[in-house]
PDB file of N, CA and C in Angstrom:
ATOM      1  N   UNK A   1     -13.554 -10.168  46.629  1.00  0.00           N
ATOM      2  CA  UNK A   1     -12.257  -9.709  46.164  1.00  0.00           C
ATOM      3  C   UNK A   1     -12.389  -9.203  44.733  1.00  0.00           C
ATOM      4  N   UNK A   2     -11.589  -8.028  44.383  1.00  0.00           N
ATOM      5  CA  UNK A   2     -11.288  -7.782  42.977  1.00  0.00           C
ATOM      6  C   UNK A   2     -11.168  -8.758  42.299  1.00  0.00           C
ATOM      7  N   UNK A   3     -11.026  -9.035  41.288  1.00  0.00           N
ATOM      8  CA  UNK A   3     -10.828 -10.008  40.604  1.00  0.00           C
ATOM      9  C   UNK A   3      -9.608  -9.359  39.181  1.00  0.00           C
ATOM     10  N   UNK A   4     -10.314  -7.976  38.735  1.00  0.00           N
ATOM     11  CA  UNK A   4      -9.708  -7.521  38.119  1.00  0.00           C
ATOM     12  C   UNK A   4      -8.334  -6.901  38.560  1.00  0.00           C
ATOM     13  N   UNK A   5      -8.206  -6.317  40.150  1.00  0.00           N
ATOM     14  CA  UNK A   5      -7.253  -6.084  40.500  1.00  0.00           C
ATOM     15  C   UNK A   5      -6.250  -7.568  40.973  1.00  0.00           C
ATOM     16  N   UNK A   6      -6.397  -8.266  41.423  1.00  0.00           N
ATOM     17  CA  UNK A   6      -5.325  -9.652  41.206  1.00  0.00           C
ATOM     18  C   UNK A   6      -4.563  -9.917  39.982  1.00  0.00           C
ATOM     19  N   UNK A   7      -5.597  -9.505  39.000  1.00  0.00           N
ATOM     20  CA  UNK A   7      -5.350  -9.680  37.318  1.00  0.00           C
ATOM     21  C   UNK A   7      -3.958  -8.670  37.329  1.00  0.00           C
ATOM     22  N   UNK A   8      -4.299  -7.491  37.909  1.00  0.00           N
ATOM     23  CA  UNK A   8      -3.305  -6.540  37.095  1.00  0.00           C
ATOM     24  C   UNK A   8      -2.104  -6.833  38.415  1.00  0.00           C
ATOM     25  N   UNK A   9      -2.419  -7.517  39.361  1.00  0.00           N
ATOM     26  CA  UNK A   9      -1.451  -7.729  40.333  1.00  0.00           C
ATOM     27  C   UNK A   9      -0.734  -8.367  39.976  1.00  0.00           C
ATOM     28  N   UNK A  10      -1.195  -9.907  39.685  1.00  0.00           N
ATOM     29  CA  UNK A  10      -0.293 -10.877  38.835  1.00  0.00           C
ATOM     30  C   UNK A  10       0.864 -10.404  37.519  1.00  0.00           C
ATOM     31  N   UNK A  11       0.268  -9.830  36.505  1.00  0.00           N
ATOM     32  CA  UNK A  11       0.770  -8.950  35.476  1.00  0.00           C
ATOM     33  C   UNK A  11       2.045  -7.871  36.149  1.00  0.00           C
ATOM     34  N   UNK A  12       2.038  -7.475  37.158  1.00  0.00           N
ATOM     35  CA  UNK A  12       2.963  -6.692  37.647  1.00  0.00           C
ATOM     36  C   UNK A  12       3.770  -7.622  38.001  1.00  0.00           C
ATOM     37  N   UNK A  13       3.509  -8.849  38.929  1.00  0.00           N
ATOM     38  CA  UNK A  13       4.667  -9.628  39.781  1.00  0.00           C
ATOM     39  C   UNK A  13       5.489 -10.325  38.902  1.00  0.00           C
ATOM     40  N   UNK A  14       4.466 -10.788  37.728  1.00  0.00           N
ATOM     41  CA  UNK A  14       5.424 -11.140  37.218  1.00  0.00           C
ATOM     42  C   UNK A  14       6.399 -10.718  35.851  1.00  0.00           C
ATOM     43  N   UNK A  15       6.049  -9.435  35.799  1.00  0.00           N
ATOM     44  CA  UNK A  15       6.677  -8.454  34.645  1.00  0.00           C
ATOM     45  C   UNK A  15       8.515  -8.064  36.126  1.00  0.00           C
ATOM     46  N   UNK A  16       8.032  -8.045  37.692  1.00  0.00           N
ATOM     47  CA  UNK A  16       9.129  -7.697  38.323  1.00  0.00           C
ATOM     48  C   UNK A  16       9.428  -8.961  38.945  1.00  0.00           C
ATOM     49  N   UNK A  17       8.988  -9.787  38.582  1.00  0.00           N
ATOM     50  CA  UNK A  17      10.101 -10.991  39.067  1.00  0.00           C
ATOM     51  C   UNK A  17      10.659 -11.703  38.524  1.00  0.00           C
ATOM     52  N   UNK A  18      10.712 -13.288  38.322  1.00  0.00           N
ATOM     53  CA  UNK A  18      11.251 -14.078  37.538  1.00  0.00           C
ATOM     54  C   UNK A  18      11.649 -13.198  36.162  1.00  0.00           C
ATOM     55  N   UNK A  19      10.578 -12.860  35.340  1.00  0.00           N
ATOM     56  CA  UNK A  19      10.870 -12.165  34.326  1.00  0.00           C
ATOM     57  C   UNK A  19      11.752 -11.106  34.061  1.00  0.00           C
ATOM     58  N   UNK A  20      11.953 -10.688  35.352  1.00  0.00           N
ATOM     59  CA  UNK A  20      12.799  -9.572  35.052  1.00  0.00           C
ATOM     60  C   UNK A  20      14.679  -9.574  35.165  1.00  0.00           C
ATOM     61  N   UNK A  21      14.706 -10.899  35.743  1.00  0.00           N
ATOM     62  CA  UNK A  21      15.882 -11.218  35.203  1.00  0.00           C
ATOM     63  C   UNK A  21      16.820 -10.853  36.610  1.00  0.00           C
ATOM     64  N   UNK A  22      17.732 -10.182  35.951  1.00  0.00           N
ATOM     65  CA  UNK A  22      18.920 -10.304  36.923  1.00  0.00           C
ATOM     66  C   UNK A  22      18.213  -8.932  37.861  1.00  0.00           C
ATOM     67  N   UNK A  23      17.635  -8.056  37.507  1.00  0.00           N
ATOM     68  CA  UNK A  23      17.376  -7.182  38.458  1.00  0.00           C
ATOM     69  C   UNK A  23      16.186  -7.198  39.621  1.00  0.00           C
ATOM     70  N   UNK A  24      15.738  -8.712  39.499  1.00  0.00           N
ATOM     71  CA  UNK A  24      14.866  -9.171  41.038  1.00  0.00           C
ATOM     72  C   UNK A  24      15.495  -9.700  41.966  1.00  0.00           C
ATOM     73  N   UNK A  25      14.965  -9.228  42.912  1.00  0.00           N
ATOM     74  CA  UNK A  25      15.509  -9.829  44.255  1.00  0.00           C
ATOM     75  C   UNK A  25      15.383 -11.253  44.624  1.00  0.00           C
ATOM     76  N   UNK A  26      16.205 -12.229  44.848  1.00  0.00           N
ATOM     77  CA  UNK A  26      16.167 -13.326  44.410  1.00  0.00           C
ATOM     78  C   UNK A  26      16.539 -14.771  45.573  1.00  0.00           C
ATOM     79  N   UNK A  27      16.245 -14.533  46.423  1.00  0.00           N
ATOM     80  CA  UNK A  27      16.764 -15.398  47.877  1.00  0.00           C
ATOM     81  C   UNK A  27      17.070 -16.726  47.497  1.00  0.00           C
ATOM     82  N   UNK A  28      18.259 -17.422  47.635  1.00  0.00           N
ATOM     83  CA  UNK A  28      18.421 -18.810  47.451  1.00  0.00           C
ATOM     84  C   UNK A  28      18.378 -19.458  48.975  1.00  0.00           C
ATOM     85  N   UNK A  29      17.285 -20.875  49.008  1.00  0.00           N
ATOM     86  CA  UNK A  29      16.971 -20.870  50.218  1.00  0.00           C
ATOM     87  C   UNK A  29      18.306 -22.098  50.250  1.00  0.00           C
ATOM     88  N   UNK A  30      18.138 -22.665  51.702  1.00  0.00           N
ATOM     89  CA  UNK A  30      18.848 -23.979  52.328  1.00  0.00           C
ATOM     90  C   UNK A  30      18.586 -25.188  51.272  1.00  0.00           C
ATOM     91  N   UNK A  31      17.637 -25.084  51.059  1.00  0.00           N
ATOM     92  CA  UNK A  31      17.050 -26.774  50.282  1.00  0.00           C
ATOM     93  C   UNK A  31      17.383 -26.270  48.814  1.00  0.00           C
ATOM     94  N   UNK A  32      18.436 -25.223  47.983  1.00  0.00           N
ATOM     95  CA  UNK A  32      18.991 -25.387  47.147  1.00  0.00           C
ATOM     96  C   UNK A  32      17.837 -24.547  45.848  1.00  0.00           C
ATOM     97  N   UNK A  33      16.686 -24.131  46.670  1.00  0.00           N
ATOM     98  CA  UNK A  33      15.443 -23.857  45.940  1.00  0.00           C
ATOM     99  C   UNK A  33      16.053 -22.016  46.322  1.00  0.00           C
ATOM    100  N   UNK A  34      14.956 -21.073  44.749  1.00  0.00           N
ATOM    101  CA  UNK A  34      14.818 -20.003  44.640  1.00  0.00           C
ATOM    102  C   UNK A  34      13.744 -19.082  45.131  1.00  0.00           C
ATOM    103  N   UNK A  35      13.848 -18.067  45.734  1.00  0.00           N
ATOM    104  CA  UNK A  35      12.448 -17.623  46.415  1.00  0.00           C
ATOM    105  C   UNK A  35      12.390 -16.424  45.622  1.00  0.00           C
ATOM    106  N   UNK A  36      11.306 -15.686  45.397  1.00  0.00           N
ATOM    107  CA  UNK A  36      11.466 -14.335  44.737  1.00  0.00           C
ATOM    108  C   UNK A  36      10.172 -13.971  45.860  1.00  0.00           C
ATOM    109  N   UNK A  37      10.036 -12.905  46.193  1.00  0.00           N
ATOM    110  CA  UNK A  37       8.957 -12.210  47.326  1.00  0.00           C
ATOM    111  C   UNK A  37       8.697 -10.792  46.669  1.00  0.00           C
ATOM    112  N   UNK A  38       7.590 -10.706  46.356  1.00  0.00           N
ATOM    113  CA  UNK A  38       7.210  -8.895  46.128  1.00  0.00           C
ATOM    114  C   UNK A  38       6.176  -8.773  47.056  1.00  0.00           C
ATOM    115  N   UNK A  39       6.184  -7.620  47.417  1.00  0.00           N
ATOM    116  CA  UNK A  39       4.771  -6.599  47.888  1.00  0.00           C
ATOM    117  C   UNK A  39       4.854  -5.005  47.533  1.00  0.00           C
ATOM    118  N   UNK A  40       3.574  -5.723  47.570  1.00  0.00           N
ATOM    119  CA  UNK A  40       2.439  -4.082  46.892  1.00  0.00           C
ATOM    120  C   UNK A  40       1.276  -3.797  47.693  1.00  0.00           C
ATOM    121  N   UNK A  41       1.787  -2.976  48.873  1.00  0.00           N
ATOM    122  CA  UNK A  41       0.568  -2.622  49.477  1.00  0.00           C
ATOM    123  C   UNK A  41       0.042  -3.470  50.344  1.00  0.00           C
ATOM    124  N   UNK A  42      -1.250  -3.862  50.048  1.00  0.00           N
ATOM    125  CA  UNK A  42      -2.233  -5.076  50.539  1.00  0.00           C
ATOM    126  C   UNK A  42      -2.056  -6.627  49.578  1.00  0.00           C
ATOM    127  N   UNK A  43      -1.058  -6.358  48.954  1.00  0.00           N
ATOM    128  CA  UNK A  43      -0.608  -7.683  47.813  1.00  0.00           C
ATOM    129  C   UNK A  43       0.378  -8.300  48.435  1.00  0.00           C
ATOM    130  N   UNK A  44       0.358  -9.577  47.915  1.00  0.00           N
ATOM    131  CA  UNK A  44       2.203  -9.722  48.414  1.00  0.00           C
ATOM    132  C   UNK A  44       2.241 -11.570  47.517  1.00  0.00           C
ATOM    133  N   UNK A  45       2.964 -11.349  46.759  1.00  0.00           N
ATOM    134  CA  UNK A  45       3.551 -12.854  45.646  1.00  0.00           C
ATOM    135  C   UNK A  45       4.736 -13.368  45.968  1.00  0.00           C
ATOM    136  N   UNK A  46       4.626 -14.799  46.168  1.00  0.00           N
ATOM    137  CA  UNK A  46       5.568 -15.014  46.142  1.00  0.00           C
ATOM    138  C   UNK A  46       5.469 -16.603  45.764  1.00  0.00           C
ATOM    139  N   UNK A  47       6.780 -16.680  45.155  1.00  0.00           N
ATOM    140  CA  UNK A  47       7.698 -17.304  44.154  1.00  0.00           C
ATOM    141  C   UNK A  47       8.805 -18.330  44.577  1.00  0.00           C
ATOM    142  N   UNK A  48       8.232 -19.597  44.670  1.00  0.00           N
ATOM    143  CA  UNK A  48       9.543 -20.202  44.744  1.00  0.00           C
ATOM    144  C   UNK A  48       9.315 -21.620  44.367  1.00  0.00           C
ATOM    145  N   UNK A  49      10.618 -22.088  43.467  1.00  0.00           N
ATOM    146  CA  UNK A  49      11.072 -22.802  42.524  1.00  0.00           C
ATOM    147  C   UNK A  49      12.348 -23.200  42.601  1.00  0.00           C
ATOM    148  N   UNK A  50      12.416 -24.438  42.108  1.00  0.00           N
ATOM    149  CA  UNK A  50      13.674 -25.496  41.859  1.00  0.00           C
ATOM    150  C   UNK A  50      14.107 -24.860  40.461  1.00  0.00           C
ATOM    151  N   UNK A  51      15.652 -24.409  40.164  1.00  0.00           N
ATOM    152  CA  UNK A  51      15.735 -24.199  38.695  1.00  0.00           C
ATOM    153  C   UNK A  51      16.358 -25.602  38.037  1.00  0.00           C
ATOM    154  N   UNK A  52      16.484 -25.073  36.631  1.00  0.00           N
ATOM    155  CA  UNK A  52      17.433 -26.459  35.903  1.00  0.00           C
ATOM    156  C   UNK A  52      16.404 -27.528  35.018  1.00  0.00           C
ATOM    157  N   UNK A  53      17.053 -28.315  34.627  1.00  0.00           N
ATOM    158  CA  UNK A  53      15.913 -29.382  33.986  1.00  0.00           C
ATOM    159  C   UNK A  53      15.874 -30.538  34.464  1.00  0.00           C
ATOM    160  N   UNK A  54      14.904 -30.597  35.066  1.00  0.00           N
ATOM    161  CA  UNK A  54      13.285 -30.017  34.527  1.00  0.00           C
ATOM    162  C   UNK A  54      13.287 -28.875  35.873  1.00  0.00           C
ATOM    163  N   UNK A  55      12.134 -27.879  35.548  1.00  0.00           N
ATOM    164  CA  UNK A  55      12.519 -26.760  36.764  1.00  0.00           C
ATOM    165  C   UNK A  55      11.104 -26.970  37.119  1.00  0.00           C
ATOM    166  N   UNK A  56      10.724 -26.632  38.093  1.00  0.00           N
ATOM    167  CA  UNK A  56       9.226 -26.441  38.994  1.00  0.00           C
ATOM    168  C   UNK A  56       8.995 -25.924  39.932  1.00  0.00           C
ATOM    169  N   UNK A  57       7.764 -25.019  40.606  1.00  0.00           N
ATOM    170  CA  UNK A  57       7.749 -24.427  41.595  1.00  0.00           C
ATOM    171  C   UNK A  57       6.279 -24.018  42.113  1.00  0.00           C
ATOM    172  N   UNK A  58       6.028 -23.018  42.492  1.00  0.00           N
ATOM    173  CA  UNK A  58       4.540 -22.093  43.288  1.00  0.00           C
ATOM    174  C   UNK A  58       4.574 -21.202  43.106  1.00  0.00           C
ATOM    175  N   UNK A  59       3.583 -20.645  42.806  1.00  0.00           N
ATOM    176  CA  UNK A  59       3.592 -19.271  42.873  1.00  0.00           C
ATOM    177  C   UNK A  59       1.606 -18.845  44.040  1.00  0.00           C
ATOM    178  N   UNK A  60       2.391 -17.735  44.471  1.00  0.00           N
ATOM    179  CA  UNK A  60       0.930 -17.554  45.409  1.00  0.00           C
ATOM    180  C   UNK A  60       0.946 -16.554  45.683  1.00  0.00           C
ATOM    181  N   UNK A  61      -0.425 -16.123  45.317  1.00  0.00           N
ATOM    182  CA  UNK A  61      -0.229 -14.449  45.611  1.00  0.00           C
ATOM    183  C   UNK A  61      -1.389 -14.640  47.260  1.00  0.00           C
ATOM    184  N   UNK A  62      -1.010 -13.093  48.439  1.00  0.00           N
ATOM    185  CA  UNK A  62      -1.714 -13.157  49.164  1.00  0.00           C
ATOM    186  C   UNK A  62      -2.278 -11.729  49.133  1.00  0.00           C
ATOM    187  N   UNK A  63      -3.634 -11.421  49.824  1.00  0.00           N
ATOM    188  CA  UNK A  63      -4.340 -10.403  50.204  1.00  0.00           C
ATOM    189  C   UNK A  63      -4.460 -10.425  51.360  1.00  0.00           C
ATOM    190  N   UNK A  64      -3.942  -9.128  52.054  1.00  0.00           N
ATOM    191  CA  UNK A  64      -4.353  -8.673  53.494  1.00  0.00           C
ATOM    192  C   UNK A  64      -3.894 -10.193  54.350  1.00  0.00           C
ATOM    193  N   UNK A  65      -2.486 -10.580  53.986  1.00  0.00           N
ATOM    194  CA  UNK A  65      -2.007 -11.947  54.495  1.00  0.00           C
ATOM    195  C   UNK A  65      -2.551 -13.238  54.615  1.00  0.00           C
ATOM    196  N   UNK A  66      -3.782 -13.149  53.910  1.00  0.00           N
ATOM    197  CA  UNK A  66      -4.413 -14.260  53.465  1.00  0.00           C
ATOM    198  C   UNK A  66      -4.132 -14.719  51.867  1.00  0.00           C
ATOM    199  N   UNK A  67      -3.860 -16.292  51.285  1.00  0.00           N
ATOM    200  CA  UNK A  67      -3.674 -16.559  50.055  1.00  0.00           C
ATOM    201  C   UNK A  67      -4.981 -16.763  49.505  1.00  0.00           C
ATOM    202  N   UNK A  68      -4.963 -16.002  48.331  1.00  0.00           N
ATOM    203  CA  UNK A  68      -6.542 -15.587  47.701  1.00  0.00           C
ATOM    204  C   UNK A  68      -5.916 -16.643  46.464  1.00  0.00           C
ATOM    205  N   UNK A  69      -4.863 -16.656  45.890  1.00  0.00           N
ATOM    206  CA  UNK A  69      -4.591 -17.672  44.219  1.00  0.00           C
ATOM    207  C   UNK A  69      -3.122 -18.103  44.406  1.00  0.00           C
ATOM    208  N   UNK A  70      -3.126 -19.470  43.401  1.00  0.00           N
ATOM    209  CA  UNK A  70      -2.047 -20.039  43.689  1.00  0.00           C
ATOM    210  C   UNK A  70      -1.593 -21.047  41.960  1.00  0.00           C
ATOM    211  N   UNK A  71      -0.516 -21.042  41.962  1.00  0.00           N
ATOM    212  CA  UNK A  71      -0.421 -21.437  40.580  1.00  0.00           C
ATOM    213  C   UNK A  71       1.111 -22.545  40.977  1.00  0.00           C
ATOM    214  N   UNK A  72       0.826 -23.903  40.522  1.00  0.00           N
ATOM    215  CA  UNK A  72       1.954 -24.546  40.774  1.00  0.00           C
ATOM    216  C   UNK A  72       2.254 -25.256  39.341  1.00  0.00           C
ATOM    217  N   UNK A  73       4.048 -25.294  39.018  1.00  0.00           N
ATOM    218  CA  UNK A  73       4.322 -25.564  37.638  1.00  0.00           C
ATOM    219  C   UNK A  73       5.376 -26.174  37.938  1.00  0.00           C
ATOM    220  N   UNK A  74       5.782 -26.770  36.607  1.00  0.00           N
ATOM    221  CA  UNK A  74       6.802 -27.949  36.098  1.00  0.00           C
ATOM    222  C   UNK A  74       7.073 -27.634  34.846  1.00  0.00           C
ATOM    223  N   UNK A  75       8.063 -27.754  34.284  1.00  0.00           N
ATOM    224  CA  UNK A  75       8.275 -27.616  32.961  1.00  0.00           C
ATOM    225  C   UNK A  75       9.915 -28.285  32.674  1.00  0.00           C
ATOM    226  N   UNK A  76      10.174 -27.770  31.403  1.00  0.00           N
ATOM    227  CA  UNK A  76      11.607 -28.408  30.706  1.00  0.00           C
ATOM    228  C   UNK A  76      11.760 -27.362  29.315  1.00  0.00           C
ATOM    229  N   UNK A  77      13.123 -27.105  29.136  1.00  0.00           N
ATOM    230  CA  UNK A  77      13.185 -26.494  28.138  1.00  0.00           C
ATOM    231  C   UNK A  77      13.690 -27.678  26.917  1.00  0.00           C
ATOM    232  N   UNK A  78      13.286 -26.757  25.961  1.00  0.00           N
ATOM    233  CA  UNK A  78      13.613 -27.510  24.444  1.00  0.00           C
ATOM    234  C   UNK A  78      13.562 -26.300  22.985  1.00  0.00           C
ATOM    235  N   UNK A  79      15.003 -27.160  22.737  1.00  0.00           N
ATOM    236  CA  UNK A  79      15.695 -26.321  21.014  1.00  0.00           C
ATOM    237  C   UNK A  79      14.691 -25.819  20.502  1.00  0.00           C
ATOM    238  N   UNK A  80      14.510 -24.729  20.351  1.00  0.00           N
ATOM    239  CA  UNK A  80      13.273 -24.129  19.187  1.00  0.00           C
ATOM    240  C   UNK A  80      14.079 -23.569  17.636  1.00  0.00           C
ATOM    241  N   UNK A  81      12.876 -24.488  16.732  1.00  0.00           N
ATOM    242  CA  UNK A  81      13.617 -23.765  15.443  1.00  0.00           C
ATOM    243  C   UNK A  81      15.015 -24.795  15.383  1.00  0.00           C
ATOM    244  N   UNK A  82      15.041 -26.128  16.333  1.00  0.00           N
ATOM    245  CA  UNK A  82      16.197 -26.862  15.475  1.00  0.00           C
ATOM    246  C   UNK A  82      17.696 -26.208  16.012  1.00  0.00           C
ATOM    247  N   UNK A  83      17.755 -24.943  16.983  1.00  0.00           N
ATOM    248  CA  UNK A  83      18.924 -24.550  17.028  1.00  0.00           C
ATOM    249  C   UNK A  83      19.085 -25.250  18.407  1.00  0.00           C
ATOM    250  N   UNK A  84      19.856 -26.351  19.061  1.00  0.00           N
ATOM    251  CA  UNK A  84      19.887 -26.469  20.039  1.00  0.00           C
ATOM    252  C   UNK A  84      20.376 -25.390  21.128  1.00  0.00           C
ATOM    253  N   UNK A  85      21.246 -24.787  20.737  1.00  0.00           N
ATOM    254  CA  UNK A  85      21.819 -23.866  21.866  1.00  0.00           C
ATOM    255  C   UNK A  85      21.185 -22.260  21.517  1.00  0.00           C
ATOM    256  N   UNK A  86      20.886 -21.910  20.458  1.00  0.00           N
ATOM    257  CA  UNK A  86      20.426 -20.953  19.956  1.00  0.00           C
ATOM    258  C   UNK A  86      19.292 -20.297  20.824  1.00  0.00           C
ATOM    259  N   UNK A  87      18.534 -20.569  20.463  1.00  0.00           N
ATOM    260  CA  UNK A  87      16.720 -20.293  21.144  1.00  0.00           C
ATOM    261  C   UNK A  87      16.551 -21.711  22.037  1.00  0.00           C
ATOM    262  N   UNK A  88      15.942 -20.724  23.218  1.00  0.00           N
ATOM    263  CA  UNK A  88      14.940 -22.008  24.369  1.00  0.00           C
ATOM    264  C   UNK A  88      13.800 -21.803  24.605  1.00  0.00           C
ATOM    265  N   UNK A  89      12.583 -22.476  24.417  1.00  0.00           N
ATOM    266  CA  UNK A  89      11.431 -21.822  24.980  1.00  0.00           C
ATOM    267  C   UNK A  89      11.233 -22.958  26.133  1.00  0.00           C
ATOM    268  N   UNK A  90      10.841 -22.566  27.351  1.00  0.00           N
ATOM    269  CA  UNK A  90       9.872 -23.074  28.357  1.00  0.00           C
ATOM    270  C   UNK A  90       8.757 -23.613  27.899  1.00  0.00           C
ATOM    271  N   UNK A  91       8.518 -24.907  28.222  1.00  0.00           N
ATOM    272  CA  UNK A  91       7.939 -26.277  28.329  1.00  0.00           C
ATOM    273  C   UNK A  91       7.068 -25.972  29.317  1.00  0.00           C
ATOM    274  N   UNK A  92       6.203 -25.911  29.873  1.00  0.00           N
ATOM    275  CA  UNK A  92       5.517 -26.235  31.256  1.00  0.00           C
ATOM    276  C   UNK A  92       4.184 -26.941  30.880  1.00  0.00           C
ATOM    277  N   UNK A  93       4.675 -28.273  32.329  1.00  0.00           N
ATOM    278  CA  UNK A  93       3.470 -28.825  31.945  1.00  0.00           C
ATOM    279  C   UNK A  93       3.264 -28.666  33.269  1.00  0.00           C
ATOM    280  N   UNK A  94       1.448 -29.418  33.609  1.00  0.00           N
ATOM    281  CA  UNK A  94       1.147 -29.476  34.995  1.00  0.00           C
ATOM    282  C   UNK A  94       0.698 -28.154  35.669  1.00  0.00           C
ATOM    283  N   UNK A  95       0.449 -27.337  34.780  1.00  0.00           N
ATOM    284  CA  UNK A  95       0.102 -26.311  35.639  1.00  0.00           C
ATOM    285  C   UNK A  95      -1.503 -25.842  35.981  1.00  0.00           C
ATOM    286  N   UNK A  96      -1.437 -25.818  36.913  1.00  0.00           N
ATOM    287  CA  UNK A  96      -3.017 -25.660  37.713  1.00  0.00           C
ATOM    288  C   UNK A  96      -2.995 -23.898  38.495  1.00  0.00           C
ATOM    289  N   UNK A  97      -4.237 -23.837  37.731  1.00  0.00           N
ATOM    290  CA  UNK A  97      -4.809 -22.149  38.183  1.00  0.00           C
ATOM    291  C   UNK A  97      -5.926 -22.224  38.581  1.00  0.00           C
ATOM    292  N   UNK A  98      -6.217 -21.813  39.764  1.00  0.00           N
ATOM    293  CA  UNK A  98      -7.722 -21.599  39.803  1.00  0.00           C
ATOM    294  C   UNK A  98      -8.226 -19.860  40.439  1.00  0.00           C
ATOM    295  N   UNK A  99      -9.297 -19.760  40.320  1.00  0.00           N
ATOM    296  CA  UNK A  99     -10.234 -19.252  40.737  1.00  0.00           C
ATOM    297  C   UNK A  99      -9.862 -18.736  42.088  1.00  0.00           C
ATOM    298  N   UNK A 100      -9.840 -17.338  42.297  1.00  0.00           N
ATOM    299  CA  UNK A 100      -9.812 -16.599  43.453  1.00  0.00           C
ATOM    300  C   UNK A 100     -10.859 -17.559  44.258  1.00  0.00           C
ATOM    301  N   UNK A 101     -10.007 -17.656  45.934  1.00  0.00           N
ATOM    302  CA  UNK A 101     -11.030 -18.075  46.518  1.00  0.00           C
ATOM    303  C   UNK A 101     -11.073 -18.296  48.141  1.00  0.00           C
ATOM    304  N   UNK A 102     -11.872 -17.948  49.262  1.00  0.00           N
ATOM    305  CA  UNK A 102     -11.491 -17.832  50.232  1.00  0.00           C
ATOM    306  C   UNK A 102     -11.195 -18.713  51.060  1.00  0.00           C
ATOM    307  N   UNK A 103     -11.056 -20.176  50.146  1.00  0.00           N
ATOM    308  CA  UNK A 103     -10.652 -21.278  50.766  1.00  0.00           C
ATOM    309  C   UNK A 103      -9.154 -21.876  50.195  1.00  0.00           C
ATOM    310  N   UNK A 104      -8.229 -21.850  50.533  1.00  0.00           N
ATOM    311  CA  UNK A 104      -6.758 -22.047  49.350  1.00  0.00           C
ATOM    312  C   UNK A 104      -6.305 -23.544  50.552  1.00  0.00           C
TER     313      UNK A 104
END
């Protein structure tokens, strides 16, 4: 597998998903959880997460409908700069990345 192309795959999914705010497509499932789904081609990411605090979720990208990488997170936000309501940055802990690989 590319390695470099996953790179710029990832970088896309998530410049058009979560990140992008109100203009991703955004499925709220039964169990109260968020799904976000892109595809590109022979790509396809997808996204889904508990929001709120503390928020956590998966992320997994697949090739040719097989999952080649997978990234699972937890986090919490907190006051930055002392302003409680002002600025939030994302907390994440727990997060595990690995290595493209043909065993997931």
């Amino acid at each position: 597998m590319d390695e470099a192309a996953l790179l710029r795959f990832l970088l896309d999914a998530g410049r058009r998903g979560y990140a992008a705010g109100g203009t991703a497509v955004k499925i709220q499932e039964a169990d109260h959880s968020t799904t976000i789904v892109l595809d590109d081609g022979k790509w396809r990411f997808h996204d889904n997460y508990f929001g709120g605090e503390p928020y956590g979720g998966r992320e997994i990208v697949f090739l040719d409908g097989r999952p080649v990488w997978m990234a699972v997170y937890y986090g919490a936000y907190r006051p930055v700069g002392g302003r409680p309501l002002g600025g939030r940055s994302a907390q994440s802990v727990g997060v595990v990345v690995g290595r493209p690989s043909d065993r997931l």
